[in-house]
Protein backbone atom coordinates (compact mmCIF):
# COMPACT_ATOMS: atom_id res chain seq x y z
CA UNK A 1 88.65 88.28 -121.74
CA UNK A 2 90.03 91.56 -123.52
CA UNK A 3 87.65 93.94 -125.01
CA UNK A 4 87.54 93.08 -129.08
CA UNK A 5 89.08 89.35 -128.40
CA UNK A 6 86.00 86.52 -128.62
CA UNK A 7 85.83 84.05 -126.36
CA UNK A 8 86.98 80.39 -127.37
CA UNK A 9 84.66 78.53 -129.58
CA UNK A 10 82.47 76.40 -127.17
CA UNK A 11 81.29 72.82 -128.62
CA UNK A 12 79.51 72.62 -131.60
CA UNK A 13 75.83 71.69 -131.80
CA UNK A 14 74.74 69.56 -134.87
CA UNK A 15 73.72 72.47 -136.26
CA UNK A 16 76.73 74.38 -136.24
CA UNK A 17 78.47 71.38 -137.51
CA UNK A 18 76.67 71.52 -140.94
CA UNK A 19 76.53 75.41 -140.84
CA UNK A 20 80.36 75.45 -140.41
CA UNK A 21 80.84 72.93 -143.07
CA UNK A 22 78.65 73.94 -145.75
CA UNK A 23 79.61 77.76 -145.55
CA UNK A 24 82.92 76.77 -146.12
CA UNK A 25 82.26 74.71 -149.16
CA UNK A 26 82.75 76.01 -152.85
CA UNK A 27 79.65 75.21 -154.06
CA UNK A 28 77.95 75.39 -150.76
CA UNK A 29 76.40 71.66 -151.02
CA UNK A 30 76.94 68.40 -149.27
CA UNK A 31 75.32 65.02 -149.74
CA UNK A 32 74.08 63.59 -146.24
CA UNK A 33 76.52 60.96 -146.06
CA UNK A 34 79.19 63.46 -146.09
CA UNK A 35 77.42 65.84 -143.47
CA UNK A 36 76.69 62.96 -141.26
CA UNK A 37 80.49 61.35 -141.41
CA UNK A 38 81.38 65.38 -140.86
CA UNK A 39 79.18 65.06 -137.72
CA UNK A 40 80.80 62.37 -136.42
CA UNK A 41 84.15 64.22 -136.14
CA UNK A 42 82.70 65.90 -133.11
CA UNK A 43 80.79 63.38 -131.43
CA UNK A 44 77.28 63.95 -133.26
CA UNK A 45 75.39 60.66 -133.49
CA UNK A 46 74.22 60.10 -137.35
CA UNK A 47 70.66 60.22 -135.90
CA UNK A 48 71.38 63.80 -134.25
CA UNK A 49 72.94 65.23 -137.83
CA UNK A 50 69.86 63.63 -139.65
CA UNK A 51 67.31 65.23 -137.01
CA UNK A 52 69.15 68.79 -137.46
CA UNK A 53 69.01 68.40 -141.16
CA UNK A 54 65.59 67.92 -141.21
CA UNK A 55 64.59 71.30 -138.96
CA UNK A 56 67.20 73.18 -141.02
CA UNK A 57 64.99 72.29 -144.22
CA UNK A 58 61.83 72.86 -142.12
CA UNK A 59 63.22 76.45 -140.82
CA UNK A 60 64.43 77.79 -144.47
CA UNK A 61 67.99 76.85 -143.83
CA UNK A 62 68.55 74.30 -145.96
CA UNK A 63 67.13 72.86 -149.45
CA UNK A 64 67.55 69.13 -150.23
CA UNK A 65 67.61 67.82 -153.25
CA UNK A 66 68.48 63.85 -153.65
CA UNK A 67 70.29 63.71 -150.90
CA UNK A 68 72.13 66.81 -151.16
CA UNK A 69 72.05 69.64 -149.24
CA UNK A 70 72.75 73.04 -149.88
CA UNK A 71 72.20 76.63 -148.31
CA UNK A 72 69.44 78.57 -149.06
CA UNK A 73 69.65 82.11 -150.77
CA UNK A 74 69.55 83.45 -146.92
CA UNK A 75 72.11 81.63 -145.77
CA UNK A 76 74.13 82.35 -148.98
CA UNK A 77 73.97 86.45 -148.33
CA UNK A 78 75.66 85.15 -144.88
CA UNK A 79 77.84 83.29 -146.83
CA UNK A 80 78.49 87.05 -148.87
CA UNK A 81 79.18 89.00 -145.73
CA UNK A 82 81.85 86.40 -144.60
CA UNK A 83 83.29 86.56 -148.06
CA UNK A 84 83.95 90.18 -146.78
CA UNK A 85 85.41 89.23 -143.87
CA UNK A 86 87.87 87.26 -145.91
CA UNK A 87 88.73 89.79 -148.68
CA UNK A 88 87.56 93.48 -147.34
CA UNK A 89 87.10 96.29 -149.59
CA UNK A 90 89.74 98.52 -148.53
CA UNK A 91 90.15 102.12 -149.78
CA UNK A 92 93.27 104.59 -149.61
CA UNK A 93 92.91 106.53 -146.83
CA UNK A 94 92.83 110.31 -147.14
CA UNK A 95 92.95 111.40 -143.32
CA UNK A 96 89.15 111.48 -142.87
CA UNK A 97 86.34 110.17 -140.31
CA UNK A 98 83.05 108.30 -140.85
CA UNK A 99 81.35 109.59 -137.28
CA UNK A 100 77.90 108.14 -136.60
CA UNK A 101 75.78 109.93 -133.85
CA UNK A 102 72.64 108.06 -132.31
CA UNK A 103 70.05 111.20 -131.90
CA UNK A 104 66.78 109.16 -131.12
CA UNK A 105 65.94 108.44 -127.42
CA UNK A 106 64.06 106.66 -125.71
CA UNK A 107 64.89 103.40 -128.50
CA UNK A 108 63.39 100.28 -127.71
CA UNK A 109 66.03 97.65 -126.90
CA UNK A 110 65.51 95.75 -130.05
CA UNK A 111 66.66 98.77 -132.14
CA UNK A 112 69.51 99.27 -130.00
CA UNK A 113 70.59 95.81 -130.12
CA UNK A 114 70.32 96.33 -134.49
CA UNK A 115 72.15 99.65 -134.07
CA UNK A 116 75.68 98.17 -132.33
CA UNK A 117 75.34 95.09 -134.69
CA UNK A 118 75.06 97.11 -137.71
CA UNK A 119 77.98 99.40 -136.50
CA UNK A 120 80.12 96.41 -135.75
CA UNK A 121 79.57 95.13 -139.12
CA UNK A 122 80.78 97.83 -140.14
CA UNK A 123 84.10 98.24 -138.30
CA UNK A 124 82.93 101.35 -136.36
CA UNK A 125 84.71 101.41 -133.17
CA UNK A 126 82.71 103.26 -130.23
CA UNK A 127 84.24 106.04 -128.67
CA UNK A 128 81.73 106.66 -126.19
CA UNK A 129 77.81 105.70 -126.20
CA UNK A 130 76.22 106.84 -129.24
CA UNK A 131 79.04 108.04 -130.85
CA UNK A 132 80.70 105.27 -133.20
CA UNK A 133 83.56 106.15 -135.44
CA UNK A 134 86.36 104.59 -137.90
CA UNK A 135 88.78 106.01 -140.84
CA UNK A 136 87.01 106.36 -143.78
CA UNK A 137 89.09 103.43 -145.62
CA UNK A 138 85.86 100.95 -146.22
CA UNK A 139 83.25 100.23 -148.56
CA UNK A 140 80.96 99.32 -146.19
CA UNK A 141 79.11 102.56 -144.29
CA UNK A 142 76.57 102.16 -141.54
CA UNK A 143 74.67 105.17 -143.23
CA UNK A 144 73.35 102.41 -146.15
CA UNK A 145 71.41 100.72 -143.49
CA UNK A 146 67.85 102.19 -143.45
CA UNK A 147 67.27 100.85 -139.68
CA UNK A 148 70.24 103.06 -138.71
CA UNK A 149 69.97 105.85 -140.67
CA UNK A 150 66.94 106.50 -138.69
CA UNK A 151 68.50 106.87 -135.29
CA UNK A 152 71.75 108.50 -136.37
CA UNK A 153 73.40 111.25 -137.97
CA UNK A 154 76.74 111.04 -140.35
CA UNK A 155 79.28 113.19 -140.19
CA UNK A 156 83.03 113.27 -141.95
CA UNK A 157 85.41 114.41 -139.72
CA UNK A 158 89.21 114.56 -138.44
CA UNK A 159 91.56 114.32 -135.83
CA UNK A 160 94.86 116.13 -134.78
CA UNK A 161 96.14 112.97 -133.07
CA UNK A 162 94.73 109.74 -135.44
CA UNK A 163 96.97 107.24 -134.13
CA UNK A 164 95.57 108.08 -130.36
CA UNK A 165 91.76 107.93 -131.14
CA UNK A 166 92.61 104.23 -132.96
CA UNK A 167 93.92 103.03 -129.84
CA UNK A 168 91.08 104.61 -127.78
CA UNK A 169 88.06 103.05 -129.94
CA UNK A 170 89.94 99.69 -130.04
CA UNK A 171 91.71 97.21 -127.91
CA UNK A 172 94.50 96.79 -130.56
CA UNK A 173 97.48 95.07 -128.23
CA UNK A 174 94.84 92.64 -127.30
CA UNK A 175 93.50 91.97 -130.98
CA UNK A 176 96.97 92.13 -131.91
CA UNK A 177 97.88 89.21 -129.16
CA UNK A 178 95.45 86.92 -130.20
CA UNK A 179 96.27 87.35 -133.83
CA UNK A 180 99.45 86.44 -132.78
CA UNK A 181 98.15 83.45 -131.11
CA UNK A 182 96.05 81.95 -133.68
CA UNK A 183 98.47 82.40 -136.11
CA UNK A 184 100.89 80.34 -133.84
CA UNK A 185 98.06 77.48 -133.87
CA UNK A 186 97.23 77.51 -137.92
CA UNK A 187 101.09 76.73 -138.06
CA UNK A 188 100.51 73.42 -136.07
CA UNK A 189 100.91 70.15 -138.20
CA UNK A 190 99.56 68.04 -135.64
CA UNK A 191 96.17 69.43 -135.11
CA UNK A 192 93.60 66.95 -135.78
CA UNK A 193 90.72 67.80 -138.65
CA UNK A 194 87.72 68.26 -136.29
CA UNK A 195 90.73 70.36 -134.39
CA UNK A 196 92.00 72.44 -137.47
CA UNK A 197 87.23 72.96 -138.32
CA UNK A 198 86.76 74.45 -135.11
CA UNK A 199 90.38 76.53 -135.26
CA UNK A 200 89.09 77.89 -138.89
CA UNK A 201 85.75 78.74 -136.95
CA UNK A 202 87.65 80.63 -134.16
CA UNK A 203 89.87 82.32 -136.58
CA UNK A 204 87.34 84.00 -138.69
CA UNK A 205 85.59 84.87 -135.53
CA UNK A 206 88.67 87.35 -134.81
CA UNK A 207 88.36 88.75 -138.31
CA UNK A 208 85.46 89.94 -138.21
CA UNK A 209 86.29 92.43 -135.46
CA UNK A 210 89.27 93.45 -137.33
CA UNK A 211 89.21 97.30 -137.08
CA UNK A 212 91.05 97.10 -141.17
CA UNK A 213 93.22 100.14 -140.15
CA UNK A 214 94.62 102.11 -142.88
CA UNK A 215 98.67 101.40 -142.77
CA UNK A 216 99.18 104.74 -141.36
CA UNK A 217 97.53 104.02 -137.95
CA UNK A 218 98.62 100.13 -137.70
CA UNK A 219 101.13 99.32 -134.90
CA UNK A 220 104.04 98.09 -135.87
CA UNK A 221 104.11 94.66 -137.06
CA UNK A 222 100.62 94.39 -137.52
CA UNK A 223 99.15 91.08 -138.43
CA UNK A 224 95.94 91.53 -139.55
CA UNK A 225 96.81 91.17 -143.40
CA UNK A 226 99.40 88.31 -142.51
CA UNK A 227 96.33 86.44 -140.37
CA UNK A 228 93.84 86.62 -143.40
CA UNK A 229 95.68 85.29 -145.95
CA UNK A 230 96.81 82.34 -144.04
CA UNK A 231 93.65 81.78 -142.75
CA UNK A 232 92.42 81.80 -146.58
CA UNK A 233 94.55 79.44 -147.37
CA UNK A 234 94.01 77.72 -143.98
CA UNK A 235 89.89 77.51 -145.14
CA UNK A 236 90.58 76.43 -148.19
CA UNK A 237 92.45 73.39 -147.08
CA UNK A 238 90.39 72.30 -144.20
CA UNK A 239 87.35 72.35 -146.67
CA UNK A 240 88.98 69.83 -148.61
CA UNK A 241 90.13 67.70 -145.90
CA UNK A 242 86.50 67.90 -144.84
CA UNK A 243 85.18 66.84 -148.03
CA UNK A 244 87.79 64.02 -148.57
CA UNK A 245 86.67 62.83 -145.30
CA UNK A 246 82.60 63.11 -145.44
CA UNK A 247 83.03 61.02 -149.05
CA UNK A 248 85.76 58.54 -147.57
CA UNK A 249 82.98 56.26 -146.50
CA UNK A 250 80.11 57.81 -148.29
């Protein structure tokens, strides 16, 4: 598999069933006839979906109020950072570098392991270890988070050759392939509506390691921008497909 490019989406689990359906809902809500119909799209047995709703509740998940259930104020900030996924806040570009340096040692692996996900979050591509770096074109900056602000050091910096260091922090024929790909598949009429779930799933799974280059550094004909509005419009009609078909026998 290329670096950048996530591997398919595997089956989903009961849980990621409701997960996946109530994060795409507008409110983020479902009565459990719906869920459970939902879960039967994939082969989960109403007893299974029942059973995973009631450990969601138990684990802070989930709230459930007469039969409905809806994401907790957790979930919902997940819910947030996807939102970003799905309309970034892009800035114009003025030739600059966000450079993050790690300059603790010795970290214990859990901090390590918060480190890369923080810097992912944050679109920083590594250039070698413990040196991260992207354009400064984003609203999001690795420097807010207090866990890595304490094993790092900021810098703003530039480049004589931008277009080169993009290519060497990211994988961008690969990302650009599978973009290409997916976009190929969210153009198929005759994908099935458990098919078309888990494509949204698999979709947003490649935005989120978007590098959201400024236009000066994108390859030609790149389809990141193309990809995430189609896949927002893509979302937005799968979640009513799924709704239409969780209350069709509700």
């Amino acid at each position: 598999m290329p670096e950048g490019v996530l591997p398919p989406v595997t089956p989903l689990t009961a849980r990621s069933v409701v997960l996946n359906a109530l994060l795409g809902m507008r409110p983020p809500a479902l009565p459990v006839s719906s869920l459970v119909r939902i879960g039967d799209l994939f082969g989960v047995a109403e007893r299974t979906t029942r059973v995973a709703l009631t450990r969601m509740v138990a684990d802070g998940d989930l709230t459930a109020e007469a039969g409905v259930y809806r994401l907790t104020r957790r979930l919902a900030r997940r819910r947030a950072r996807l939102d970003e996924v799905r309309w970034p806040v892009i800035t114009d570009w003025d030739g600059t570098w966000a450079m993050a340096v790690v300059t603790t040692t010795a970290r214990p692996q859990a901090e390590r392991v918060a480190l890369r996900k923080v810097m992912l979050e944050a679109r920083m591509g590594e250039l070698r270890e413990g040196v991260w770096m992207r354009p400064r074109n984003v609203g999001r900056s690795p420097a807010d988070d207090a866990s890595t602000a304490d094993q790092c050091r900021f810098f703003t910096t530039g480049t004589d050759t931008p277009v080169d260091l993009a290519g060497t922090l990211w994988n961008l024929p690969a990302w650009h392939e599978e973009a290409h790909r997916l976009r190929a598949q969210l153009d198929d009429p005759e994908l099935s509506l458990a098919e078309r779930f888990v494509l949204a799933s698999e979709v947003l799974r490649h935005l989120v390691v978007d590098p959201l280059l400024p236009p000066a550094l994108q390859p030609a004909g790149w389809p990141a921008d193309d990809l995430r509005a189609r896949y927002v419009a893509f979302e937005a009609t799968v979640a009513a497909e799924v709704r239409r078909h969780g209350e069709a026998r509700a």
